[in-house]
PDB file of N, CA and C in Angstrom:
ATOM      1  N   UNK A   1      -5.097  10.102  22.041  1.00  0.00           N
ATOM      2  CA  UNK A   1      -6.260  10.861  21.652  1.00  0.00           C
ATOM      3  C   UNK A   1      -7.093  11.171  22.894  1.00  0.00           C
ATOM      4  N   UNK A   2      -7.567  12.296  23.301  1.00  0.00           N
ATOM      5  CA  UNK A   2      -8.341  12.873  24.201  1.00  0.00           C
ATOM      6  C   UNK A   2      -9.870  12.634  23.928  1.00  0.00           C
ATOM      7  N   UNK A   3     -10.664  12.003  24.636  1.00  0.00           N
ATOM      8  CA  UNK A   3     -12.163  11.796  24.906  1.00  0.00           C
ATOM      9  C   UNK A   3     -12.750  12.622  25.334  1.00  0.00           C
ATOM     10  N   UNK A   4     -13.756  13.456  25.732  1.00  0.00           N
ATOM     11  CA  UNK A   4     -14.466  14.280  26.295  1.00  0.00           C
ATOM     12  C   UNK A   4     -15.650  13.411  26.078  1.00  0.00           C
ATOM     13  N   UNK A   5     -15.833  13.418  27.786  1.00  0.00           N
ATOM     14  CA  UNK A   5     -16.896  12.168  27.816  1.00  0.00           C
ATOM     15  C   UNK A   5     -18.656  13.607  28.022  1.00  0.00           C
ATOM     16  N   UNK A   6     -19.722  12.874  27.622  1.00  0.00           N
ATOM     17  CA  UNK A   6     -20.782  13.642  27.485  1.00  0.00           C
ATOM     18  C   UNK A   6     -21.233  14.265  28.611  1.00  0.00           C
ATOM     19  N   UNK A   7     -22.151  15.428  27.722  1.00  0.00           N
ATOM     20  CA  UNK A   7     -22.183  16.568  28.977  1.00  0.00           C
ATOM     21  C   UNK A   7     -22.537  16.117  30.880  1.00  0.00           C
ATOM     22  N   UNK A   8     -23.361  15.340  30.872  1.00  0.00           N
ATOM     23  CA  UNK A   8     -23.772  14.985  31.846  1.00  0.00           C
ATOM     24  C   UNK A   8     -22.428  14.204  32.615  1.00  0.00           C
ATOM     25  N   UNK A   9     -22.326  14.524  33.943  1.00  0.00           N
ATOM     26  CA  UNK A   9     -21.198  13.581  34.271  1.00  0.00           C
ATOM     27  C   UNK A   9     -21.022  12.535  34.783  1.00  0.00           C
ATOM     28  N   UNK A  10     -20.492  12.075  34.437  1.00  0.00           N
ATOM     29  CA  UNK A  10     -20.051  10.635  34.026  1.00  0.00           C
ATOM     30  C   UNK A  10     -19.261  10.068  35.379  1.00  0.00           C
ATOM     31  N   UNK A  11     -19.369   8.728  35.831  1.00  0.00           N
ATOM     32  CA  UNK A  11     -18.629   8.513  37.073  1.00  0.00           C
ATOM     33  C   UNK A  11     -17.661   7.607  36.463  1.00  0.00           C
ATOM     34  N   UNK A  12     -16.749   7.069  36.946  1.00  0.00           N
ATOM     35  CA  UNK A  12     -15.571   6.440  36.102  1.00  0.00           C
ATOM     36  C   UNK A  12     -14.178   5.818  37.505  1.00  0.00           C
ATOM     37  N   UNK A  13     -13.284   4.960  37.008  1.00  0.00           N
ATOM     38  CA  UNK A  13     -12.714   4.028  37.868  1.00  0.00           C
ATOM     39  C   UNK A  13     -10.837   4.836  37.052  1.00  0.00           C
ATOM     40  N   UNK A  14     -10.625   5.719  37.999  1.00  0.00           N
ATOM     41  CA  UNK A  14      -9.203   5.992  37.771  1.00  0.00           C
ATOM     42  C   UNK A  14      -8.408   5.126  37.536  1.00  0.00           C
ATOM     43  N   UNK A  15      -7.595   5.230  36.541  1.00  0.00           N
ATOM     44  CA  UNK A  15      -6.473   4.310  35.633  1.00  0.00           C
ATOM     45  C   UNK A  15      -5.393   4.848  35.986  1.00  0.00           C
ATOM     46  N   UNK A  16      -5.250   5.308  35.057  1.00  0.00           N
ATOM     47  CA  UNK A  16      -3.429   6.933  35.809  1.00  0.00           C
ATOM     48  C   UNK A  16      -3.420   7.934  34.920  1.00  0.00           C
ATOM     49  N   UNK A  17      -2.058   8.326  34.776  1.00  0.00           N
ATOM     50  CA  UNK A  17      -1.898   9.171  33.678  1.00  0.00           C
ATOM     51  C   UNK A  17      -1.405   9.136  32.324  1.00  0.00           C
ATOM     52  N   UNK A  18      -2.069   9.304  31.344  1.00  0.00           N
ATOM     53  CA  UNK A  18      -1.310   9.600  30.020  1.00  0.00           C
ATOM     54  C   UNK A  18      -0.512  10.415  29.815  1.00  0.00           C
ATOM     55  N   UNK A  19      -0.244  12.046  30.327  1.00  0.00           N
ATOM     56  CA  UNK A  19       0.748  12.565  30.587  1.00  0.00           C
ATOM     57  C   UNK A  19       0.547  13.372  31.810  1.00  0.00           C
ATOM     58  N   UNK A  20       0.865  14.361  32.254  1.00  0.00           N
ATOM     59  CA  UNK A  20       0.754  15.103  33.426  1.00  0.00           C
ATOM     60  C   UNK A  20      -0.759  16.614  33.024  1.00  0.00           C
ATOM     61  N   UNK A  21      -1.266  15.996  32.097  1.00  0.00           N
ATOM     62  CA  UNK A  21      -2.378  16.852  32.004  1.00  0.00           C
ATOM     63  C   UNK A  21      -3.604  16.059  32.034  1.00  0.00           C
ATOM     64  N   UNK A  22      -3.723  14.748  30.860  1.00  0.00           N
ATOM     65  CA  UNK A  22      -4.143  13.741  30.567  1.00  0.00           C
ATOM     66  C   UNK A  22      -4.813  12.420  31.642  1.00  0.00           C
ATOM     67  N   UNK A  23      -5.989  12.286  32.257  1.00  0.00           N
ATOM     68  CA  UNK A  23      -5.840  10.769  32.941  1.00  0.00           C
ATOM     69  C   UNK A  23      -6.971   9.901  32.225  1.00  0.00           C
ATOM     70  N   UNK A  24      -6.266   8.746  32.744  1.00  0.00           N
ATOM     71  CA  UNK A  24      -6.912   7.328  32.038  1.00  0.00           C
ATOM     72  C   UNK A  24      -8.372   6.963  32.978  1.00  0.00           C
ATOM     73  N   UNK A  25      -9.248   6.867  32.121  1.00  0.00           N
ATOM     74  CA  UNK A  25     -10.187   6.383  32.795  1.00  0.00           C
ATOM     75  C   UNK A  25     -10.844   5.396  32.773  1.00  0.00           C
ATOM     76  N   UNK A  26     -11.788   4.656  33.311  1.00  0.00           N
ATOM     77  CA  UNK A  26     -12.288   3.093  32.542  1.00  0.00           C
ATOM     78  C   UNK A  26     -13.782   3.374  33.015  1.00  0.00           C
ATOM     79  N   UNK A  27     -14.538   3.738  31.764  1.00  0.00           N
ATOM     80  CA  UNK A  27     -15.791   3.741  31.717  1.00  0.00           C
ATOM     81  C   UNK A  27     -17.167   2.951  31.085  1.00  0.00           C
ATOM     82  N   UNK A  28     -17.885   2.104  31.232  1.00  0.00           N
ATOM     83  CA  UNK A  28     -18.211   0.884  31.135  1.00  0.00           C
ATOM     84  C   UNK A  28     -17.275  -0.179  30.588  1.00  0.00           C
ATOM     85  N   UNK A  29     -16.640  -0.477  31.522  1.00  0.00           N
ATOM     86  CA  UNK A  29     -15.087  -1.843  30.721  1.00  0.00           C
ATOM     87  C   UNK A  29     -14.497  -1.171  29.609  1.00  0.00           C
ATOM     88  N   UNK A  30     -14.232   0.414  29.260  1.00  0.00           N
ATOM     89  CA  UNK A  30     -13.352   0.818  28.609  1.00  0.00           C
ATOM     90  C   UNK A  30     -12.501   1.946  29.254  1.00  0.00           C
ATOM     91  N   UNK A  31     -11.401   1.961  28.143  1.00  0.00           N
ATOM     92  CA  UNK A  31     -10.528   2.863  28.502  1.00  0.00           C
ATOM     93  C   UNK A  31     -10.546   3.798  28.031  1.00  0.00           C
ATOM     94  N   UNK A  32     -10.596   5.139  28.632  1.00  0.00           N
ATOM     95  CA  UNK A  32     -10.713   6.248  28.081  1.00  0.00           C
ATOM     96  C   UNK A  32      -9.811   7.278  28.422  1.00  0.00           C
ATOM     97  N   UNK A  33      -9.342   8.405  27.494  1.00  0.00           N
ATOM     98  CA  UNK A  33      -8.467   9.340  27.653  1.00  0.00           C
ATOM     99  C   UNK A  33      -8.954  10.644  27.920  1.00  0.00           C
ATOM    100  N   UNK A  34      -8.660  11.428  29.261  1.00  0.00           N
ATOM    101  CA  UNK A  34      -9.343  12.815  29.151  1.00  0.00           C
ATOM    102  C   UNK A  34      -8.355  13.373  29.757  1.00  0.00           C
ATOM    103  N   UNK A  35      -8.660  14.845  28.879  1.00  0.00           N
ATOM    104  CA  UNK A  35      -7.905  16.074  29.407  1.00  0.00           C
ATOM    105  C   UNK A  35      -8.509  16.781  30.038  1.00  0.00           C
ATOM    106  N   UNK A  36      -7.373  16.786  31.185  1.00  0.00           N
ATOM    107  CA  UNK A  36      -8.074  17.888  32.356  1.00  0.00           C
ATOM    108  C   UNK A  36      -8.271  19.465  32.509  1.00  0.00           C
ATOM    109  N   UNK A  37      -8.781  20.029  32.159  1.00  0.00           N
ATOM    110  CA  UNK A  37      -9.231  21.150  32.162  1.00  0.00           C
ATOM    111  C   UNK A  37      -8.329  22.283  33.256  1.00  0.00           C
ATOM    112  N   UNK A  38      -7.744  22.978  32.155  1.00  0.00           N
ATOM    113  CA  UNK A  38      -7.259  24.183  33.472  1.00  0.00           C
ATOM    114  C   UNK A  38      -5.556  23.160  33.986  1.00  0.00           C
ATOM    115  N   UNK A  39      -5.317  22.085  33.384  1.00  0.00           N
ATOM    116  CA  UNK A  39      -4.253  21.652  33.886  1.00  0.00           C
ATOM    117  C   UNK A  39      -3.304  22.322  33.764  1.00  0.00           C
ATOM    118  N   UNK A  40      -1.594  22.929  34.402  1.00  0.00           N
ATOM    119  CA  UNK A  40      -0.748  23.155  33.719  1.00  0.00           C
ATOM    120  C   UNK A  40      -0.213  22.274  33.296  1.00  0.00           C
ATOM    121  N   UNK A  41       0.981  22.786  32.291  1.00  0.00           N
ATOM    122  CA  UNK A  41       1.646  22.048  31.880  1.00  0.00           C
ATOM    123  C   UNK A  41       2.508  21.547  32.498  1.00  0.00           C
ATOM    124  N   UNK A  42       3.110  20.098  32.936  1.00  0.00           N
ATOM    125  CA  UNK A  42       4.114  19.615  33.840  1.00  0.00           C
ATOM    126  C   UNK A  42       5.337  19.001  33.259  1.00  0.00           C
ATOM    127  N   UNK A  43       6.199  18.159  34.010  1.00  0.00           N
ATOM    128  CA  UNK A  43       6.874  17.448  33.621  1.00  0.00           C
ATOM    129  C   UNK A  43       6.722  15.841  33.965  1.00  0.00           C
ATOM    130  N   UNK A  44       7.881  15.076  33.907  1.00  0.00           N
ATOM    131  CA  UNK A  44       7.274  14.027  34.668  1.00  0.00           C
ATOM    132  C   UNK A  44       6.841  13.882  36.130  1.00  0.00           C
ATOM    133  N   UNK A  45       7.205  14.540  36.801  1.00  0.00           N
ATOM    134  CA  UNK A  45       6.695  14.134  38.055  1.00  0.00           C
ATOM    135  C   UNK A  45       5.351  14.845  38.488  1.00  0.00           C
ATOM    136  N   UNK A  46       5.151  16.307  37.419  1.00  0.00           N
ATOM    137  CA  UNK A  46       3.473  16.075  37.555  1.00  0.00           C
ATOM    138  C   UNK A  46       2.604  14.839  36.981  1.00  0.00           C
ATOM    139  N   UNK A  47       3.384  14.066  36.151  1.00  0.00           N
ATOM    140  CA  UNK A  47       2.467  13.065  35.403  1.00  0.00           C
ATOM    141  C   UNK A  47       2.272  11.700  36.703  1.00  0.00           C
ATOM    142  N   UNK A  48       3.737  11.605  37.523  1.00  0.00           N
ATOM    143  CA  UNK A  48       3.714  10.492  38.035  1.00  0.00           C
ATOM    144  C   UNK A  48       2.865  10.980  39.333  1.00  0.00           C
ATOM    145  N   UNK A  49       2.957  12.570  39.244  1.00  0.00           N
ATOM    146  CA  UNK A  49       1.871  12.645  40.600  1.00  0.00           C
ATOM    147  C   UNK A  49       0.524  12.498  40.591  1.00  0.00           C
ATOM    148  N   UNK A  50      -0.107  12.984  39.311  1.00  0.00           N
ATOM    149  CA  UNK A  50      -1.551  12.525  38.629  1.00  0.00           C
ATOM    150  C   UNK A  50      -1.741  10.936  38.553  1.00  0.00           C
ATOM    151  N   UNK A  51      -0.531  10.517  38.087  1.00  0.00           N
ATOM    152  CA  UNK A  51      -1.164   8.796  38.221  1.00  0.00           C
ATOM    153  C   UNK A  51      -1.268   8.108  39.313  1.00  0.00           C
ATOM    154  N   UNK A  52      -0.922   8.615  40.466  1.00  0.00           N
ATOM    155  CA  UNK A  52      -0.695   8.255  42.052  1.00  0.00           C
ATOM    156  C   UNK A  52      -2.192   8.903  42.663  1.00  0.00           C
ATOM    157  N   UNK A  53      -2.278  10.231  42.287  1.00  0.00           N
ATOM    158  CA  UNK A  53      -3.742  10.754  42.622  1.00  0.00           C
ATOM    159  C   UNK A  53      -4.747  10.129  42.206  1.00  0.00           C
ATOM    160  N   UNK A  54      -4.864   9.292  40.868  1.00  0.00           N
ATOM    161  CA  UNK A  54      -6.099   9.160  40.353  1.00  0.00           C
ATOM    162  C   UNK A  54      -6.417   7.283  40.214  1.00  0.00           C
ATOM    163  N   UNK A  55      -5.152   7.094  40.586  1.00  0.00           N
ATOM    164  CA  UNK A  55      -5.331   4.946  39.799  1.00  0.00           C
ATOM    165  C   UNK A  55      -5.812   5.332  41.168  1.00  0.00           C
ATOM    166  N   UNK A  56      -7.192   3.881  40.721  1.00  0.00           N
ATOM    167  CA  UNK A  56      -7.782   2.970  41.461  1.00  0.00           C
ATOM    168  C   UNK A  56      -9.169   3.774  42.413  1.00  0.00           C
ATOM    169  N   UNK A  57      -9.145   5.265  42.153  1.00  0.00           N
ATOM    170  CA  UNK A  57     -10.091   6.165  42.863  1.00  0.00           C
ATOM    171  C   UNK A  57     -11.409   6.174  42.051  1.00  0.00           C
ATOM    172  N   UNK A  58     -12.375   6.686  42.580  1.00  0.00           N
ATOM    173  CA  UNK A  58     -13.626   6.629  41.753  1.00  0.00           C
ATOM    174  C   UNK A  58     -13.488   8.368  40.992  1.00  0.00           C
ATOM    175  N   UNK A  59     -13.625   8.631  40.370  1.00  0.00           N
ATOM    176  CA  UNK A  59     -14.007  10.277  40.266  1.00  0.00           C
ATOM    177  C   UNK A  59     -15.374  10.857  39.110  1.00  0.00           C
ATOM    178  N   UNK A  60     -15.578  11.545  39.381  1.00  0.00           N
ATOM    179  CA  UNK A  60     -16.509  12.507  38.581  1.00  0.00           C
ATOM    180  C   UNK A  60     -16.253  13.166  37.086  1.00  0.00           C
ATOM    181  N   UNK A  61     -16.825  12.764  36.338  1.00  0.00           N
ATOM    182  CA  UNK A  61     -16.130  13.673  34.803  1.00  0.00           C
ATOM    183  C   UNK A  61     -17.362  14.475  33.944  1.00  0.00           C
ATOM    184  N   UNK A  62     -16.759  15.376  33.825  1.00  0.00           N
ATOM    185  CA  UNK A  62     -18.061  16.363  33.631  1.00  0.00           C
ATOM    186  C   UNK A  62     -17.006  17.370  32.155  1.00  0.00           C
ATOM    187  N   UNK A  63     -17.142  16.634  31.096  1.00  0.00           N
ATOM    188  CA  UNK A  63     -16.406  17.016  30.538  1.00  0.00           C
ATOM    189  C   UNK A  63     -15.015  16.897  30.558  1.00  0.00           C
ATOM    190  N   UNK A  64     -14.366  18.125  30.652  1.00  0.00           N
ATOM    191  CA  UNK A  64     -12.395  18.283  31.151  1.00  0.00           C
ATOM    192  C   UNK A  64     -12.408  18.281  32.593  1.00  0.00           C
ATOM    193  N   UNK A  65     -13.527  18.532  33.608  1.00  0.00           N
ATOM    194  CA  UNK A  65     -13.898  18.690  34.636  1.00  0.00           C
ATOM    195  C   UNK A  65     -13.500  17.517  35.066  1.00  0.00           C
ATOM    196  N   UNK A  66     -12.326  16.770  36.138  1.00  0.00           N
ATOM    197  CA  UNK A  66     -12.568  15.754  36.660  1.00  0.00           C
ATOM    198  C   UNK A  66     -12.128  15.733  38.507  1.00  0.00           C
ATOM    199  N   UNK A  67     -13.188  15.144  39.004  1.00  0.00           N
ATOM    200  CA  UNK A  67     -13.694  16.069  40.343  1.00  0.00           C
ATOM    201  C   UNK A  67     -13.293  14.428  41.336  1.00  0.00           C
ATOM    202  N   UNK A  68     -12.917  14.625  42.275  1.00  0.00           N
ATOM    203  CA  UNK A  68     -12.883  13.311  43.255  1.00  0.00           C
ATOM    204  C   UNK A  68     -14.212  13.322  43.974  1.00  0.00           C
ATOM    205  N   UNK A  69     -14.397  12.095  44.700  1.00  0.00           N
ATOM    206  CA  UNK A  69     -15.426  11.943  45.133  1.00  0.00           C
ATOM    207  C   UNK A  69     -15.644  13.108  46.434  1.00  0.00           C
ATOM    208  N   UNK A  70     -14.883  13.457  47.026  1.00  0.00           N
ATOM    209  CA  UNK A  70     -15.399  14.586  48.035  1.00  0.00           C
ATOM    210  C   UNK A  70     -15.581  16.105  47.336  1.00  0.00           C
ATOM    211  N   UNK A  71     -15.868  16.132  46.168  1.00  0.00           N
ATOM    212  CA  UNK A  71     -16.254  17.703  45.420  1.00  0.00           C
ATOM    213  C   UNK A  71     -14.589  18.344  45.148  1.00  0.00           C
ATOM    214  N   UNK A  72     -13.604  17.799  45.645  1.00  0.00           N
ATOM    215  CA  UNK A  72     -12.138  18.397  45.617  1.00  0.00           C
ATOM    216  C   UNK A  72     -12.100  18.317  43.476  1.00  0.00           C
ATOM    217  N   UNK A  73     -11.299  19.054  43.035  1.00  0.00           N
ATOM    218  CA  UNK A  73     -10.948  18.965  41.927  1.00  0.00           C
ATOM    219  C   UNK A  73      -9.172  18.689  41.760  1.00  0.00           C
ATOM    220  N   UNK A  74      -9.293  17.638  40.626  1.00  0.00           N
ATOM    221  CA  UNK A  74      -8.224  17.449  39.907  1.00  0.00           C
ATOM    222  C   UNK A  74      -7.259  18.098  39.793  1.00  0.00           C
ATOM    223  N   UNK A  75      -7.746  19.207  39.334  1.00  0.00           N
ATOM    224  CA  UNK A  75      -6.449  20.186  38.706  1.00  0.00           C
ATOM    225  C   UNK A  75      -6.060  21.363  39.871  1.00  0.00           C
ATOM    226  N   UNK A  76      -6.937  21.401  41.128  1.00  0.00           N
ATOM    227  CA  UNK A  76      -6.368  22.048  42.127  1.00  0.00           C
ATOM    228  C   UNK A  76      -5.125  21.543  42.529  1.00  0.00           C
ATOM    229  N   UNK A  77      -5.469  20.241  42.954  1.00  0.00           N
ATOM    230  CA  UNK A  77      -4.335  19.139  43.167  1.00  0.00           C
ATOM    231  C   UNK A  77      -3.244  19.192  42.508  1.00  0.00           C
ATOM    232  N   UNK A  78      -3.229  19.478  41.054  1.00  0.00           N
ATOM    233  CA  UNK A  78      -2.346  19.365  40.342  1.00  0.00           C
ATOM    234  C   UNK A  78      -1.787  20.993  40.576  1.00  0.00           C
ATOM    235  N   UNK A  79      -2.289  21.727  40.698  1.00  0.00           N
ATOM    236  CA  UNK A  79      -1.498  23.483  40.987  1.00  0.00           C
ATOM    237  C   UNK A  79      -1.226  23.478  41.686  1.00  0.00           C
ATOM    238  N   UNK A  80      -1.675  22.338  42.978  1.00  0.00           N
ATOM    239  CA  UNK A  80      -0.546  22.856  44.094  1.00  0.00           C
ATOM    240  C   UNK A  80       0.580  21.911  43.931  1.00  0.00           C
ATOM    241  N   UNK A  81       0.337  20.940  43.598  1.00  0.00           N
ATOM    242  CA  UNK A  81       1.647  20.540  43.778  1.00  0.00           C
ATOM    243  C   UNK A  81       2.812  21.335  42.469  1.00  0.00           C
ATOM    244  N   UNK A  82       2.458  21.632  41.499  1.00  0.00           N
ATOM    245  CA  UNK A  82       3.094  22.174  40.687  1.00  0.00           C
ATOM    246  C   UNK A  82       3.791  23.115  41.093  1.00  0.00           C
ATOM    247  N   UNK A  83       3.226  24.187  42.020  1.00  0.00           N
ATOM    248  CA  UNK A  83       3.489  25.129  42.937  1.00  0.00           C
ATOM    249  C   UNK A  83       4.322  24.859  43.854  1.00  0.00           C
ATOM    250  N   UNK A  84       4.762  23.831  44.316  1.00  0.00           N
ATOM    251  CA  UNK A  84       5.427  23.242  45.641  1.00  0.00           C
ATOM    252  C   UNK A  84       6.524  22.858  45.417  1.00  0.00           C
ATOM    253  N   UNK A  85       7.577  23.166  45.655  1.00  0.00           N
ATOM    254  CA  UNK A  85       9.380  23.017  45.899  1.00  0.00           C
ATOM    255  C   UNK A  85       9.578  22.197  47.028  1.00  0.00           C
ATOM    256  N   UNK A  86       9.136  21.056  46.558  1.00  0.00           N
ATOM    257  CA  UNK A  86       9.978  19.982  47.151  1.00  0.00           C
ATOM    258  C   UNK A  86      10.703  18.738  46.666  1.00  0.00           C
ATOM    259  N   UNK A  87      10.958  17.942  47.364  1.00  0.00           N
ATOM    260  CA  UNK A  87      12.188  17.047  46.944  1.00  0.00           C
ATOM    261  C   UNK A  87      11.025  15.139  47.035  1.00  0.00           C
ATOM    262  N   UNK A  88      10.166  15.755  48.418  1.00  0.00           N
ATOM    263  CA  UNK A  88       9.512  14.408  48.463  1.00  0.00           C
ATOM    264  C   UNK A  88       9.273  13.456  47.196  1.00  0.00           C
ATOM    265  N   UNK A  89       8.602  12.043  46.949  1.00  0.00           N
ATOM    266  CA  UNK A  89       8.183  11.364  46.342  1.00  0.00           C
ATOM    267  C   UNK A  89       6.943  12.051  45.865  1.00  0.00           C
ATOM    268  N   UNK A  90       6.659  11.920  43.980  1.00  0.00           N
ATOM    269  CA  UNK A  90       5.505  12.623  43.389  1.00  0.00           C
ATOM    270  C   UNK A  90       4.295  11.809  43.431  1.00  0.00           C
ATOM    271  N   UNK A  91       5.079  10.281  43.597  1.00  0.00           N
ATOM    272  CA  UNK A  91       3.889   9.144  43.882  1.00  0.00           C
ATOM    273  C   UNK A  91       2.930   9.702  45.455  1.00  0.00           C
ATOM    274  N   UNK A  92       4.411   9.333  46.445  1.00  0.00           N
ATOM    275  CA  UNK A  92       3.452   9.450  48.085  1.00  0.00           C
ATOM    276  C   UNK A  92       2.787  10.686  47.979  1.00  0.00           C
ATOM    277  N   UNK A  93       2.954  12.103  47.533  1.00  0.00           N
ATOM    278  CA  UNK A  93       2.407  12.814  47.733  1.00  0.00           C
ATOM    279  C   UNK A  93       1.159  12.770  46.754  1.00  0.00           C
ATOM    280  N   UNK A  94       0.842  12.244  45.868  1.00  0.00           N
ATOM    281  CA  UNK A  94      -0.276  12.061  44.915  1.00  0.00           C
ATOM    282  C   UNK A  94      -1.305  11.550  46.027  1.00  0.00           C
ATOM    283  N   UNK A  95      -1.005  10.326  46.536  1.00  0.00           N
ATOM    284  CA  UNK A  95      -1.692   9.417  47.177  1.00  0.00           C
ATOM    285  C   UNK A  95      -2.297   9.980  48.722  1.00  0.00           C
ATOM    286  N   UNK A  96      -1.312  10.879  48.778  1.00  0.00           N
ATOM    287  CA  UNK A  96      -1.498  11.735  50.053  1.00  0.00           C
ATOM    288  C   UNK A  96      -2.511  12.639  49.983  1.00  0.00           C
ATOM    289  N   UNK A  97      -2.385  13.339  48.585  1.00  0.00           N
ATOM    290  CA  UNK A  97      -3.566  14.370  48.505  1.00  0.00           C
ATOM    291  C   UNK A  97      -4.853  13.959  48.612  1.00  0.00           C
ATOM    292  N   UNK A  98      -5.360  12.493  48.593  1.00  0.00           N
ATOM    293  CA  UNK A  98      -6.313  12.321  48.702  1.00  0.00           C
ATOM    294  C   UNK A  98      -6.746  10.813  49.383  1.00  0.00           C
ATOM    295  N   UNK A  99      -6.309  11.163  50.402  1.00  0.00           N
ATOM    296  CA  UNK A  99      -6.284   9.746  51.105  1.00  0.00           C
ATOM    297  C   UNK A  99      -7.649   8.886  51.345  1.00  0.00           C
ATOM    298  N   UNK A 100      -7.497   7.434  51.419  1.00  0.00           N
ATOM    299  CA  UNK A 100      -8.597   6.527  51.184  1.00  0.00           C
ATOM    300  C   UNK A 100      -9.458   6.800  52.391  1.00  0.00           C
ATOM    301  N   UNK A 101     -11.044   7.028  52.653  1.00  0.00           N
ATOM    302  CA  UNK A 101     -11.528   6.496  53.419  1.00  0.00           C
ATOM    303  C   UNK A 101     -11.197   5.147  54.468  1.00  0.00           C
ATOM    304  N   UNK A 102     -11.223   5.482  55.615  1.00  0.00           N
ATOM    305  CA  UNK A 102     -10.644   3.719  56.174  1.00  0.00           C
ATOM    306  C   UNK A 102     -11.986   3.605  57.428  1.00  0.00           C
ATOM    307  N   UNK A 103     -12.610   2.678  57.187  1.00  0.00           N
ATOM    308  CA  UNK A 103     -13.788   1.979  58.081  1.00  0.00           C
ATOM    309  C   UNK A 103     -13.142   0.936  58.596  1.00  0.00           C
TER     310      UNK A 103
END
């Protein structure tokens, strides 16, 4: 079941994916399901690339809107790679698209 969390947006602790449109979120000690807005439709390795992009990241949810912490959006991420003919790993490149701050 899909959540659409309230208008105002909401900050939240990336989980992964429910499917390659779908990510899990955990918003006050719960789990929540949202659909991403504008996603295409994928297969599995858009799903395993969304759950590589999004576990363990902080992000923004503004509705279907779900935004990473540098203003980048979700579902850009997800068109390009959808867009992209390659062979690489859907995990490394998830993780790639949005690499950790390192201090």
């Amino acid at each position: 079941m899909s959540f659409l969390l309230a208008a105002a947006a909401t900050v939240a602790l990336g989980v992964g994916a429910a499917s390659s449109t779908e990510v899990i979120v955990k918003v006050n000690g719960t789990d929540r399901t949202v659909k991403v807005a504008g996603a295409p439709t994928g297969n599995q390795s858009s799903k395993v690339f969304l759950q590589c992009l999004v576990a363990k990241r902080v992000l923004k949810i503004n509705g279907g809107d779900v935004t990473m912490l540098d203003g980048s959006k979700v579902v850009d991420h997800l068109n390009e790679f959808a867009q992209s003919k390659t062979s690489a790993d859907p995990c490394t490149l998830g993780k790639a698209a949005y690499p950790s701050a390192r201090h």
